[in-house]
Protein backbone atom coordinates (compact mmCIF):
# COMPACT_ATOMS: atom_id res chain seq x y z
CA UNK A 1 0.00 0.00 0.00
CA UNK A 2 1.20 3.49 -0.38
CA UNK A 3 3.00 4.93 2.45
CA UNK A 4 0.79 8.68 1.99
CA UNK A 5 -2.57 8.56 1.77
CA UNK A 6 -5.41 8.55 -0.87
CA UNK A 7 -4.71 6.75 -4.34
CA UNK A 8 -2.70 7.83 -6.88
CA UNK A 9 -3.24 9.74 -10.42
CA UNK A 10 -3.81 6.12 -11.86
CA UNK A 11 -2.45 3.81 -10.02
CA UNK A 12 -4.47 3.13 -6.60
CA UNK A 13 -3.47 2.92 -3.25
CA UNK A 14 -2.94 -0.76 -3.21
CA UNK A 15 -0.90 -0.64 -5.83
CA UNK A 16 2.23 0.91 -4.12
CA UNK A 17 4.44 -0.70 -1.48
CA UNK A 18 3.32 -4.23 -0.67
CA UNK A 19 0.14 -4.54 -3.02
CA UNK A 20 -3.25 -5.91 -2.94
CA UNK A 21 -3.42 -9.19 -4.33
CA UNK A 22 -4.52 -9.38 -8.33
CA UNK A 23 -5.79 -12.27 -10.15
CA UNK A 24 -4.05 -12.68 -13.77
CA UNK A 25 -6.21 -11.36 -16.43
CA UNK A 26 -4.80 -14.36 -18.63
CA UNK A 27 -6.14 -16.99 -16.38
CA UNK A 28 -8.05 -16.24 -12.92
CA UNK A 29 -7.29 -19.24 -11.10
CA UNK A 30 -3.75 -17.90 -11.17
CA UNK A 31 -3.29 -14.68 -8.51
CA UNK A 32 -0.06 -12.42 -7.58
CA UNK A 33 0.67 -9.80 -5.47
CA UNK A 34 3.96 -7.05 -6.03
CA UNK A 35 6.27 -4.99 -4.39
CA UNK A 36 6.82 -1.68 -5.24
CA UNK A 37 9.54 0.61 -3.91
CA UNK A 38 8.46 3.47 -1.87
CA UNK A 39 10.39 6.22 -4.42
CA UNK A 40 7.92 4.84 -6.96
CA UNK A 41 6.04 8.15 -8.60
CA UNK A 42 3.72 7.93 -11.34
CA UNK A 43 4.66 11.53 -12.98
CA UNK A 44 8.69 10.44 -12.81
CA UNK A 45 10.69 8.65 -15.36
CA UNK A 46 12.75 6.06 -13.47
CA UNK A 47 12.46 2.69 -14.30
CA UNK A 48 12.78 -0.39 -12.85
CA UNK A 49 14.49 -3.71 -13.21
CA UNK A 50 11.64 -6.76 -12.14
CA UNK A 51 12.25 -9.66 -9.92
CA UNK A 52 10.08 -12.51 -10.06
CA UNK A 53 10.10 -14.61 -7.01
CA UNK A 54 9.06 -17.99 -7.36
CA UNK A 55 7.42 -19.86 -4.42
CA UNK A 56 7.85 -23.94 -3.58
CA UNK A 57 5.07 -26.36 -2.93
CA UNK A 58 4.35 -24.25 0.32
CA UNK A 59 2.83 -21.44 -2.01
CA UNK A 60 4.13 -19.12 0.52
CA UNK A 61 3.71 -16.06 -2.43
CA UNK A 62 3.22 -13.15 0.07
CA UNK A 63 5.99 -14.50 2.73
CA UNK A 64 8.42 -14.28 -0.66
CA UNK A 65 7.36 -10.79 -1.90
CA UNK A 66 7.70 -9.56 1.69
CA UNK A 67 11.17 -11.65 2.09
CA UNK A 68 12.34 -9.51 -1.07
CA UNK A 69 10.98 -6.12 -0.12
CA UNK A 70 14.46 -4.12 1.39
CA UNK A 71 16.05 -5.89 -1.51
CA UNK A 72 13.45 -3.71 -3.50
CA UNK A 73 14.36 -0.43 -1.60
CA UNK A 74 17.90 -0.81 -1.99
CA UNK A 75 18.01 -1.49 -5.54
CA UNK A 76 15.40 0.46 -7.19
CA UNK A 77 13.50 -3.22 -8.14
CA UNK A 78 10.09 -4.17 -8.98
CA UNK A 79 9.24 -7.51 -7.26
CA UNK A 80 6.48 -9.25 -8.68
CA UNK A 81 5.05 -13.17 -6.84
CA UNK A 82 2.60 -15.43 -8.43
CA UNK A 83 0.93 -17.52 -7.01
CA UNK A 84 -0.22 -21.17 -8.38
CA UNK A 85 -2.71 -23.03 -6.25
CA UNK A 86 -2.77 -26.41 -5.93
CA UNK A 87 -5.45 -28.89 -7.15
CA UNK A 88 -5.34 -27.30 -10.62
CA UNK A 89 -5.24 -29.69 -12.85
CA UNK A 90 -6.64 -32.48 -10.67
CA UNK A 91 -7.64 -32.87 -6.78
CA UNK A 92 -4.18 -32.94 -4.93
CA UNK A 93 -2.21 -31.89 -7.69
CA UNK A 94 0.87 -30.26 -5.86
CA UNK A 95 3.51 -29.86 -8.42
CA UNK A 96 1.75 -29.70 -12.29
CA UNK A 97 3.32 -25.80 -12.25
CA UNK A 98 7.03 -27.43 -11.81
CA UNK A 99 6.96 -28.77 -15.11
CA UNK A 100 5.62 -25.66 -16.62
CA UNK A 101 2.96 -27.51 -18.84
CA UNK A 102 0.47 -29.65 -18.05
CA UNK A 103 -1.57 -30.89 -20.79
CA UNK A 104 -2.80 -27.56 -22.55
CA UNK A 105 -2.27 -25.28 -19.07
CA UNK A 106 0.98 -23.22 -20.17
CA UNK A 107 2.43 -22.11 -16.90
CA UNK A 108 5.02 -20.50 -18.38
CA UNK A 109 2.18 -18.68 -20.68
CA UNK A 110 0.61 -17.41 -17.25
CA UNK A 111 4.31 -15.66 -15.35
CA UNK A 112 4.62 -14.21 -18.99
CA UNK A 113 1.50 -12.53 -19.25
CA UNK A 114 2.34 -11.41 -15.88
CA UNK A 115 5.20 -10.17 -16.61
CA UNK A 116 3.19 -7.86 -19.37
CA UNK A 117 0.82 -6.84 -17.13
CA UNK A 118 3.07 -5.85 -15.11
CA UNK A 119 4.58 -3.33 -17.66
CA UNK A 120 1.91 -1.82 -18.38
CA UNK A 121 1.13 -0.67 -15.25
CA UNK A 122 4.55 0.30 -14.06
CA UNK A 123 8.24 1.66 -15.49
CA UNK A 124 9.43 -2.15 -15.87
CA UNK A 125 13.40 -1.48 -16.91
CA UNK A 126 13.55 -3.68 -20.03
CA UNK A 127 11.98 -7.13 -20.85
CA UNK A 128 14.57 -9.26 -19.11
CA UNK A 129 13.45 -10.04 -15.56
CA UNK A 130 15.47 -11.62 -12.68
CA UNK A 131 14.04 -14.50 -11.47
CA UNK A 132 14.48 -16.76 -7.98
CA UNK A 133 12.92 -19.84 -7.30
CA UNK A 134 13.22 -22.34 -4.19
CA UNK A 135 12.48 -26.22 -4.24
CA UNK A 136 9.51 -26.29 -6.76
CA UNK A 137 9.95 -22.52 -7.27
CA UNK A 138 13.76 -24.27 -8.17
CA UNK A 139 12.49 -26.36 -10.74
CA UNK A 140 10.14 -23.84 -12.48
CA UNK A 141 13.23 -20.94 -12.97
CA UNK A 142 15.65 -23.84 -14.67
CA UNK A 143 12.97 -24.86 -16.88
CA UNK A 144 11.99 -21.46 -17.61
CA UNK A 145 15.68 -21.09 -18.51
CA UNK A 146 15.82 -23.51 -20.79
CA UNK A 147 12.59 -22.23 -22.44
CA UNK A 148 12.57 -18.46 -22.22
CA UNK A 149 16.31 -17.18 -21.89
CA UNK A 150 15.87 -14.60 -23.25
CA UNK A 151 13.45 -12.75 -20.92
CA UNK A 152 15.82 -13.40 -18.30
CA UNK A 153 18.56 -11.43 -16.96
CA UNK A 154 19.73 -13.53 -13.85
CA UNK A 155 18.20 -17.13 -12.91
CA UNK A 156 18.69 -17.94 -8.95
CA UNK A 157 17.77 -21.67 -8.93
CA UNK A 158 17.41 -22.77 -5.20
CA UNK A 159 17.58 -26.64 -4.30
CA UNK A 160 14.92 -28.35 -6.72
CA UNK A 161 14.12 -32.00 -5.90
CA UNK A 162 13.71 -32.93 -9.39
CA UNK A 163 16.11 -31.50 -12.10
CA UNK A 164 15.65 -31.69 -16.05
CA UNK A 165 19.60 -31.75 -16.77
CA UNK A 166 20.79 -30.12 -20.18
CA UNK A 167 21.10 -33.21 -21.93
CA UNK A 168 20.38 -34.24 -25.22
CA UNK A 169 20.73 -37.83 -25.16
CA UNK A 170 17.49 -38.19 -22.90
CA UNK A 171 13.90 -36.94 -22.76
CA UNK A 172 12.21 -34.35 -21.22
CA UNK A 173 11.87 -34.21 -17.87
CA UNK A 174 15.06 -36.56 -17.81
CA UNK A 175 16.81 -34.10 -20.76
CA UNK A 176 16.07 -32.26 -23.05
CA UNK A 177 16.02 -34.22 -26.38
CA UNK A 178 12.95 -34.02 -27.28
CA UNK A 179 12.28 -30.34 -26.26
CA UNK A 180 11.48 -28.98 -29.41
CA UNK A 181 8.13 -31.69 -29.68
CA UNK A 182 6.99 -30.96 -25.92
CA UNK A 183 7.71 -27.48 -26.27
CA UNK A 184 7.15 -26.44 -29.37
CA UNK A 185 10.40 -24.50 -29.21
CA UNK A 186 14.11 -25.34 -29.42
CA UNK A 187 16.69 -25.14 -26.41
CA UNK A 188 18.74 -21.53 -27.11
CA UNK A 189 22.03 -22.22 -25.98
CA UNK A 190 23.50 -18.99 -26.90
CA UNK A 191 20.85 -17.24 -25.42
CA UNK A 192 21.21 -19.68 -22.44
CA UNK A 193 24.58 -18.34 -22.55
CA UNK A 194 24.06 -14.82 -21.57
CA UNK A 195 22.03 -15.18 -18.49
CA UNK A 196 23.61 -14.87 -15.20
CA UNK A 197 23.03 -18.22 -13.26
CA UNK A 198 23.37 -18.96 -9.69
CA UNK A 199 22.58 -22.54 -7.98
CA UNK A 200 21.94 -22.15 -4.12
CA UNK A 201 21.21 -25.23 -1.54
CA UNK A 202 22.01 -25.96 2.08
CA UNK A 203 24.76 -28.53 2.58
CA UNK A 204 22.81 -30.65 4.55
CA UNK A 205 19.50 -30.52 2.55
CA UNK A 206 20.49 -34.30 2.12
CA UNK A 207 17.06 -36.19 2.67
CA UNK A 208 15.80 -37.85 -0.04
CA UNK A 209 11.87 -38.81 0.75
CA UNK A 210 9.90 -36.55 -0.88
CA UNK A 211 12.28 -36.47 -4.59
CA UNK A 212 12.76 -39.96 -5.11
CA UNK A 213 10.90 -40.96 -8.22
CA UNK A 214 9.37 -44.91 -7.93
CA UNK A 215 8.57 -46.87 -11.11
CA UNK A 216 5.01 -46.21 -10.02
CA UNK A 217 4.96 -42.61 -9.72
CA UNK A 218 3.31 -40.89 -12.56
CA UNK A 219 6.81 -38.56 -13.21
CA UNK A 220 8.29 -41.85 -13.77
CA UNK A 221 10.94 -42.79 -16.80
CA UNK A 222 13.97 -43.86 -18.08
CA UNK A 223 16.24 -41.98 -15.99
CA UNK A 224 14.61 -40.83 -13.21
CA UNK A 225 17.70 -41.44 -10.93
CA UNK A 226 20.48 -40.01 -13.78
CA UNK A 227 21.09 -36.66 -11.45
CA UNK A 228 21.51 -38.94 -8.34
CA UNK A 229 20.36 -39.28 -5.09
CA UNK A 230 20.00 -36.27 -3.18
CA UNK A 231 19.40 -32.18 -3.45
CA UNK A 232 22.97 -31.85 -3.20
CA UNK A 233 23.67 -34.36 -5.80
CA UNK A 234 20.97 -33.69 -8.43
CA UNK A 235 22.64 -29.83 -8.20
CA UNK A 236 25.69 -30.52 -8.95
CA UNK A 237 24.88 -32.59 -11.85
CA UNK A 238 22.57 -29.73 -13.26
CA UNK A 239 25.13 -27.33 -13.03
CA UNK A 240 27.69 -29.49 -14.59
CA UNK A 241 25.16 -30.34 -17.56
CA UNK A 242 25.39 -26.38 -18.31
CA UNK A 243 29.00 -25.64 -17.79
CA UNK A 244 29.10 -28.52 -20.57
CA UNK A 245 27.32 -26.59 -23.09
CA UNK A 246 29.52 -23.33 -21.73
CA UNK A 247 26.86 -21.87 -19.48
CA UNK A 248 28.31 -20.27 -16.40
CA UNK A 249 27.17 -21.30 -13.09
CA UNK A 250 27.77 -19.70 -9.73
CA UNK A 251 26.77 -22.52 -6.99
CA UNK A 252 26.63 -20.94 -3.20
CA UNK A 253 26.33 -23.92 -0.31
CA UNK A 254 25.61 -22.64 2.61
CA UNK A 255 27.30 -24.85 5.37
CA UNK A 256 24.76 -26.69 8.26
CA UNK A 257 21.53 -25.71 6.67
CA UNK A 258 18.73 -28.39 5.42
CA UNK A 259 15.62 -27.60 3.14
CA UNK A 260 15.09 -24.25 3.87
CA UNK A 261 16.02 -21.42 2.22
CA UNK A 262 15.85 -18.63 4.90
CA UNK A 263 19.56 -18.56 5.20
CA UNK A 264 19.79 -18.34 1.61
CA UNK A 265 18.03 -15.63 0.42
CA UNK A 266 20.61 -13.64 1.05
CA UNK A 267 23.03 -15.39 -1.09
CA UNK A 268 20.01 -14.49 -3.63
CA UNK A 269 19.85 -10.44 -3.25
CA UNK A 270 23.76 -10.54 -3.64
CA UNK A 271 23.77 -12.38 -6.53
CA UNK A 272 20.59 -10.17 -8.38
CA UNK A 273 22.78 -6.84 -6.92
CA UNK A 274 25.28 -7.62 -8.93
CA UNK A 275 23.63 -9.13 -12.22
CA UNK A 276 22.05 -5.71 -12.02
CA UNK A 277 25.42 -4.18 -12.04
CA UNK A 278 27.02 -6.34 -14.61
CA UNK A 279 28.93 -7.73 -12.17
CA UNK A 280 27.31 -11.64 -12.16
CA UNK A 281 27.14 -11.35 -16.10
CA UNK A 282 28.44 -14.51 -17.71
CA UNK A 283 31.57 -12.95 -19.71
């Protein structure tokens, strides 16, 4: 909300500070809320860079914009949250969003048109975005990677339990060889290539209960267990799939800390600062 009263020239009160809640005007079932820094004015000309802030199975949406907000004040930023509910697609459906499609539901289709609705109401600093996701907020920023590079400027992936590894000798979700047909769009290396990456897990987010994938699961396939065992493992072999096809990686593990990224975030906001200053940006 705004931090003076009354609402603005066209912008209303709720849509300063930490905003109402909005449902997408692409799909309804699909809500987000913002932040917007406090030097925002609607008669200036400054413009800011967005951060889209992914949330995990949790759907904690408003505890992540808030989490983000003094990274907003001290960088000039835009953060923007969605929010996808569970039981979507079917009763108890938890984790359709991960995969970004599910049948003809285009996740990635809804953050997009997000995204655009988010220019248009504010100064949005280009059409790259920064983008942080945690557990299943982990693996919907590397798949967005590998699908939309080129609307990102930095990708923070944060512990996923299941990774789709940059590998062409095995299909999706295992790899990517058959991207094109479930996609409808080929993997851009080279635009891959000029996003500023960071991987970000706990060293001891080591259990393995809720990511193993059983021949009876429905995620099941050849090579459900090719990234290994663990958080920690399936990490390290995502980040080494990309440094094979010469994408840079920056992996931060934080010493003593499980599956929780509240002693990570801050690994995060360092990393955006300086993607926003050049400083992350692959060379």
């Amino acid at each position: 909300m705004r931090n003076v009263s009354g609402h603005g020239k066209r912008l209303s009160y709720y849509d300063f500070g930490h905003t109402t809640v909005y449902a997408s005007r692409f799909d309804q079932r699909f809500p987000y809320c913002a932040y917007v820094p406090d030097d925002y004015d609607e008669d200036g000309d400054k413009t800011y860079p967005l951060a889209v802030i992914v949330h995990g199975t949790e759907r904690g949406m408003l505890a992540y914009r808030d989490a983000f907000a003094d990274f907003a004040e001290q960088n000039g930023v835009i953060v923007l949250a969605p929010l996808f509910p569970a039981s979507i697609c079917f009763p108890g459906d938890l984790s359709s969003y991960k995969m970004l499609r599910e049948g003809d539901l285009h996740y990635d289709a809804v953050m997009l048109d997000m995204v655009e609705e988010m220019r248009e109401r504010y100064r949005i600093r280009g059409d790259r975005v920064l983008m942080y996701g945690f557990s299943g907020g982990g693996h919907f920023t590397h798949r967005f990677l590998f699908l939309h590079p080129e609307r990102l400027l930095a990708a923070s992936i944060g512990a996923p339990g299941v990774v789709t590894l940059l590998d062409f000798d095995h299909d999706f979700w295992v790899g990517v060889r058959d991207f094109e047909k479930v996609f409808g769009k080929k993997v851009d290396l080279d635009a891959m290539r000029k996003v500023a990456v960071q991987m970000v897990i706990g060293g001891d987010d080591l259990e393995t209960w809720e990511i193993t994938i059983k021949p009876d699961d429905a995620w099941w396939m050849p090579g459900a267990d090719l990234a290994g065992a663990t958080r920690n493992d399936r990490i390290r072999s995502l980040k080494g799939s990309l440094e094979r096809h010469g994408v840079e990686v920056q992996l931060d593990v934080v010493p003593g800390i499980t599956h929780d990224d509240r002693e990570l975030i801050a690994k995060v906001k360092d990393f955006f600062a300086r993607a926003l200053n050049g400083v992350a940006a692959p060379a």
